[in-house]
Protein backbone atom coordinates (compact mmCIF):
# COMPACT_ATOMS: atom_id res chain seq x y z
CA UNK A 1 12.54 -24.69 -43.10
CA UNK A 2 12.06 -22.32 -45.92
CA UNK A 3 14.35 -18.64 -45.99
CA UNK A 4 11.93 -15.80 -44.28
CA UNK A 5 10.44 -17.92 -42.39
CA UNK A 6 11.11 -17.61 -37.86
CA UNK A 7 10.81 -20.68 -36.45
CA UNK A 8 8.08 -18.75 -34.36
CA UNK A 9 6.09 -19.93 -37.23
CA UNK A 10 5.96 -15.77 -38.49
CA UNK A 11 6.86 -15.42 -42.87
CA UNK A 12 9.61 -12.83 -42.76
CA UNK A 13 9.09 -11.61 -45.93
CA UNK A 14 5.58 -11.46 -46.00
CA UNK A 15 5.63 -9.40 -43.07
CA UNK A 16 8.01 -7.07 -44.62
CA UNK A 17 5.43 -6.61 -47.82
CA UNK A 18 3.12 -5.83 -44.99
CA UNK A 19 4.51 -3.03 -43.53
CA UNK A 20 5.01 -1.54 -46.93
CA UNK A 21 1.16 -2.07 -47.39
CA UNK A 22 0.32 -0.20 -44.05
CA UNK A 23 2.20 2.94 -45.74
CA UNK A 24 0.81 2.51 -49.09
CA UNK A 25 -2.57 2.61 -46.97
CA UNK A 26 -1.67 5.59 -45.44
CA UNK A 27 -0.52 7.74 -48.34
CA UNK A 28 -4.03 6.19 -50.23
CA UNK A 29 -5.75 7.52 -47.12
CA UNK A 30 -3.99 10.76 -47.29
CA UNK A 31 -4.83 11.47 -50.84
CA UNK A 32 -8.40 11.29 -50.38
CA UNK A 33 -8.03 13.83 -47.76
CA UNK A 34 -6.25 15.82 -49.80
CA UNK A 35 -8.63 15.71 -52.43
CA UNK A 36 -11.72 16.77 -50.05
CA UNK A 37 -9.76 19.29 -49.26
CA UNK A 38 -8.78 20.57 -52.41
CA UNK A 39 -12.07 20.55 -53.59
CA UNK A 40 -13.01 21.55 -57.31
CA UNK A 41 -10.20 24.16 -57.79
CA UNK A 42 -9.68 23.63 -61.34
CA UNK A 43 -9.91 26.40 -63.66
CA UNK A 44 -12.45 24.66 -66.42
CA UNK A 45 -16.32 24.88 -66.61
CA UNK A 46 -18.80 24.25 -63.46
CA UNK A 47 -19.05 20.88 -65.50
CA UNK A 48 -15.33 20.10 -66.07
CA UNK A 49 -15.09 21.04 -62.11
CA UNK A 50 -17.12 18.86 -61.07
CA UNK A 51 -16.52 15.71 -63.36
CA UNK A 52 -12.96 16.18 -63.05
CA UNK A 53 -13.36 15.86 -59.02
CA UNK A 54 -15.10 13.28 -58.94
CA UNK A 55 -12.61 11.40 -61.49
CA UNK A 56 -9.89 12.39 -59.03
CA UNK A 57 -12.18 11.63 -55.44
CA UNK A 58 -12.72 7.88 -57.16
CA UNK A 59 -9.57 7.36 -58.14
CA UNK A 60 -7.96 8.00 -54.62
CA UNK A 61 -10.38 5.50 -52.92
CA UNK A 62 -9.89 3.09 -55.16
CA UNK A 63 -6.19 3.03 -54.51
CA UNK A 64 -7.14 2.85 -51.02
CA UNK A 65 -9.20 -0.39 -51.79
CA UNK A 66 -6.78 -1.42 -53.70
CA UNK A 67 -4.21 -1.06 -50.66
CA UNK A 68 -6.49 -2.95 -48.25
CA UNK A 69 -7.03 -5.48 -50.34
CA UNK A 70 -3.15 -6.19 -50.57
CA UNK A 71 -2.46 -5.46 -46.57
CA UNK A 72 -5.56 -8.17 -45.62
CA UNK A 73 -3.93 -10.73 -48.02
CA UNK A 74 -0.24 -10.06 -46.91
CA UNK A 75 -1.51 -10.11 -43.07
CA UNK A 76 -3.17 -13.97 -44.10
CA UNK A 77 0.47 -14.53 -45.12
CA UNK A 78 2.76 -13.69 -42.49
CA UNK A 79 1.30 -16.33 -39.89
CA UNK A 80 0.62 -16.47 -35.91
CA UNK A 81 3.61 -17.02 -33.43
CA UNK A 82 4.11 -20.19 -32.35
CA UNK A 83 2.89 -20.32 -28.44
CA UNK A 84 5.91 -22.34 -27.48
CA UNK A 85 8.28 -19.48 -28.88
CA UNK A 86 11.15 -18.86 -25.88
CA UNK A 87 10.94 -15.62 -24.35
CA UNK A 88 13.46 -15.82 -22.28
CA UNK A 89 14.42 -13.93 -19.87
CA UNK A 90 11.00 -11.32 -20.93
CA UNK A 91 8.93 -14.05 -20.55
CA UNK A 92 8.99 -13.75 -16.70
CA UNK A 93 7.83 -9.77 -16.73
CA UNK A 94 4.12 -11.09 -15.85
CA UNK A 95 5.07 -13.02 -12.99
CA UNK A 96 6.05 -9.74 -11.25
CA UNK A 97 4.31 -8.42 -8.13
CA UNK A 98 2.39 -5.38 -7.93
CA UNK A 99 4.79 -3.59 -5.43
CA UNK A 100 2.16 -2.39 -3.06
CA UNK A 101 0.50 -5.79 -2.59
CA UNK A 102 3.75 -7.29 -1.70
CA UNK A 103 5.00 -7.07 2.23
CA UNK A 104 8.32 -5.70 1.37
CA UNK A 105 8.12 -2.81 3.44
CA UNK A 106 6.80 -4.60 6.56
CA UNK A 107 9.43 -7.36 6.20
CA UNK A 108 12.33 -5.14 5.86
CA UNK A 109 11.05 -3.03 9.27
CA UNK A 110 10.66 -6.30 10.95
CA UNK A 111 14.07 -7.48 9.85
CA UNK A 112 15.53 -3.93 10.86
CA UNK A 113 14.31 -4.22 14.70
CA UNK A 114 15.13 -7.61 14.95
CA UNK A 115 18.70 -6.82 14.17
CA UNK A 116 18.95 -3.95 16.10
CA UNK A 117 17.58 -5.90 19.22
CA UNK A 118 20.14 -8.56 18.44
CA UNK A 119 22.72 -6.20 18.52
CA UNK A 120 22.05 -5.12 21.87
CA UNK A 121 21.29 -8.43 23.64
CA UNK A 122 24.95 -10.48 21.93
CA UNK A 123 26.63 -7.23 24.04
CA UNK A 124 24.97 -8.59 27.13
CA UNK A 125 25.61 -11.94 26.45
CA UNK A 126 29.29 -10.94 26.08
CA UNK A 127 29.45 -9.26 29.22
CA UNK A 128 27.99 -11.50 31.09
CA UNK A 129 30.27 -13.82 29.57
CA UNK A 130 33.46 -12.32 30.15
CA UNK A 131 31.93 -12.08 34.07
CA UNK A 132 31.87 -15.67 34.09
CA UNK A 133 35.42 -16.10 32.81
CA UNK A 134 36.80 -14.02 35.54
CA UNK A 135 34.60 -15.42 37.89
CA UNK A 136 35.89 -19.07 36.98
CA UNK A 137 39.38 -18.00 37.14
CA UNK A 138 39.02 -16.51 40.41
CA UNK A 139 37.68 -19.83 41.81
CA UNK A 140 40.68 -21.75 40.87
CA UNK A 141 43.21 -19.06 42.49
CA UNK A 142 41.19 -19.62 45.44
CA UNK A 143 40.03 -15.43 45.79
CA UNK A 144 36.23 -14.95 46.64
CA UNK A 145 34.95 -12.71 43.71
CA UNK A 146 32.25 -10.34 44.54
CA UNK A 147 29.45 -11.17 42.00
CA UNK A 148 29.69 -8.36 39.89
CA UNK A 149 26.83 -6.04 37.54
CA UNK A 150 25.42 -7.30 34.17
CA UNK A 151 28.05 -5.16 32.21
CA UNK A 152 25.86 -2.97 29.32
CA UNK A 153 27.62 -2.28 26.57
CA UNK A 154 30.23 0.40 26.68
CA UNK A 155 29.10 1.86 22.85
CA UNK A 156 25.66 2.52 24.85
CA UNK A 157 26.80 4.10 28.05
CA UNK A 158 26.84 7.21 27.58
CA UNK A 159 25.85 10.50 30.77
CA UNK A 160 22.57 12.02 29.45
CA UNK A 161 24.20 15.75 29.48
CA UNK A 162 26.58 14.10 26.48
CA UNK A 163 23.28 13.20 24.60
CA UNK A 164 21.47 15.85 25.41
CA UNK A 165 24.51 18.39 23.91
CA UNK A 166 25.39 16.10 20.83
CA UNK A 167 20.96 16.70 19.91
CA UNK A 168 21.50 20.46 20.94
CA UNK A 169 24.25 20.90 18.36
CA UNK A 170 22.29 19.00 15.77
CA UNK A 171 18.85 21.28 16.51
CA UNK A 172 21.35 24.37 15.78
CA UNK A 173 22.93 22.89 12.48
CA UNK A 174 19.75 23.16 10.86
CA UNK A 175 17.11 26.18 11.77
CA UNK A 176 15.08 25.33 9.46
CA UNK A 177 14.25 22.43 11.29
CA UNK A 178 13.15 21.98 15.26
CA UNK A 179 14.34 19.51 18.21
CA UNK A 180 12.30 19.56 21.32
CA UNK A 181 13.68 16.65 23.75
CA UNK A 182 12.55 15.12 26.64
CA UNK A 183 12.75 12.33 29.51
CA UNK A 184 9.77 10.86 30.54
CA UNK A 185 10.86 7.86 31.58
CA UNK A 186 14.33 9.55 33.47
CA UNK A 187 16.99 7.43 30.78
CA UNK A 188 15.86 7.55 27.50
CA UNK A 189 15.77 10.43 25.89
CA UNK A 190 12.64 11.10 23.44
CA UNK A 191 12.95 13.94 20.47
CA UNK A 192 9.77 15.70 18.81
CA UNK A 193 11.44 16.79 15.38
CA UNK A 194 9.07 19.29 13.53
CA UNK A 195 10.23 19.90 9.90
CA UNK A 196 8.64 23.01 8.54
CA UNK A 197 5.05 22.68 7.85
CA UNK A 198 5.02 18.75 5.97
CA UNK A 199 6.23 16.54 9.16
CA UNK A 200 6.64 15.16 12.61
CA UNK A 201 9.22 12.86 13.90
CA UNK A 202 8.87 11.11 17.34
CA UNK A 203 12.44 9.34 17.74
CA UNK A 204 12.64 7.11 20.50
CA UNK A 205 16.61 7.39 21.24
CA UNK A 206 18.76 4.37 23.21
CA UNK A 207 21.23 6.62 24.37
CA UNK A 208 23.02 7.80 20.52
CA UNK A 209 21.08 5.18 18.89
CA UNK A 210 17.59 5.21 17.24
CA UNK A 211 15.67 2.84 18.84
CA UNK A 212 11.84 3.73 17.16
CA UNK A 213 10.83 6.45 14.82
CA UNK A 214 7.20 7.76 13.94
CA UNK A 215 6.32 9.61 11.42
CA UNK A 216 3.58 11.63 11.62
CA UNK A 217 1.33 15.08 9.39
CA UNK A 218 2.13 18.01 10.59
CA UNK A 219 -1.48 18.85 10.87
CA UNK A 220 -1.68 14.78 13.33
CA UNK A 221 -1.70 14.55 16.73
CA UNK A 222 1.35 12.86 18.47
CA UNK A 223 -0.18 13.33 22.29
CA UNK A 224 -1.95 11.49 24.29
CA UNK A 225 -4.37 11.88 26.04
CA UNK A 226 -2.51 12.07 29.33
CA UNK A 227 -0.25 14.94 27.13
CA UNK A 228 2.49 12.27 26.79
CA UNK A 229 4.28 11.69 23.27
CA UNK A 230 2.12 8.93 21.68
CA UNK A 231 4.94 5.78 20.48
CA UNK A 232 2.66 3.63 19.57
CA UNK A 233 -0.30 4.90 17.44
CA UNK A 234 1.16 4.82 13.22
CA UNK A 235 0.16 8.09 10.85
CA UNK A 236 -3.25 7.94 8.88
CA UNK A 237 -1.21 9.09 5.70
CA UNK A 238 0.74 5.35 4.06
CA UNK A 239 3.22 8.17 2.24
CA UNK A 240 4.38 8.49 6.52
CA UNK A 241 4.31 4.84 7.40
CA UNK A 242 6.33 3.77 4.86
CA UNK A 243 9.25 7.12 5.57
């Protein structure tokens, strides 16, 4: 392989010449500009004036045919990339999704609940493990066990008034922001948090844990019909689907 030459198939030097072409081309270019701006400003004869600008006016394109000339002969000589040319790493930039076409979002949400209700149902299945141990070991000493309650789990037992003060002492930690909660349902408590004029929240709570969020304009609707808070309908704005 000869010196200034890539392997991409692309003549080092030639391409080197080239770019010192482009700003011969651009000085050329700027000189002619220069010179129809100028104008006849000499200091000779109407005559002189106007022969001696049209000497100078000639002379500057002619440099910048001149300078063409050598930039289209120097671009003939510095060659086309080869095709099979390793990019690498950069090669793979095209290959990347458009982030709103891909299901990210909804995949990562799905993935989020599913965890959450797996969570909850391995603390069943422990306590209702653990009831069988004891229940197995009072068999063999021969003592009748009462059959006892599915055991919840003792993170998510908690007495409502503790709930309801831990959300009162949040509501007063920031005034800027409002919590209106409710029961409709007797257990579970459900919060309408309005910040300011931009959103509304409707958390679903499972005791101290989140069990569903919507997020709504402040300007939607979160009723129904029946005057209930509406769980189930998303926001018409994508900016609050994807909070």
């Amino acid at each position: 392989m000869a010196d200034g030459v890539l392997s991409a198939g692309v003549n080092l030097e030639a391409f080197a010449q080239a770019i010192a072409a482009i700003q011969a081309l651009r000085s050329s270019v700027t000189r002619v500009f220069d010179c129809l701006k100028d104008g006849r400003r000499h200091k000779e004869a109407v005559e002189g004036r106007d022969k001696g600008f049209l000497a100078s006016f000639q002379e500057s394109l002619h440099s910048v045919s001149r300078d063409l000339g050598e930039l289209e002969r120097l671009s003939n000589l510095v060659g086309k990339p080869s095709e099979n040319h390793p990019l690498h790493n950069s090669g793979l930039l095209s290959l990347d999704p458009v982030q709103d076409k891909t299901p990210l979002y909804s995949q990562l949400l799905q993935a989020y609940k599913w965890s959450n209700k797996l969570q909850y149902h391995t603390g069943l299945a422990s306590g209702l493990l653990n009831q069988q141990s004891l229940k197995r070991s009072a068999n063999q000493m021969g003592v009748s066990a009462k059959r006892r309650p599915k055991a919840q789990p003792t993170t998510l037992v908690l007495p409502p008034h503790y709930v309801d003060d831990v959300i009162s002492r949040i509501d007063r930690m920031f005034p800027e922001m409002s919590i209106h909660l409710s029961r409709p349902n007797g257990t579970s408590a459900m919060l309408l948090v309005t910040l300011g004029k931009v959103l509304k929240v409707i958390v679903v709570m499972r005791s101290l844990f989140i069990d569903r969020t919507i997020v709504k304009g402040f300007h939607e609707n979160v009723y129904t019909e029946d005057g209930k808070l509406d769980i189930w309908s998303k926001s018409s704005y994508q900016v609050f689907q994807k909070v």
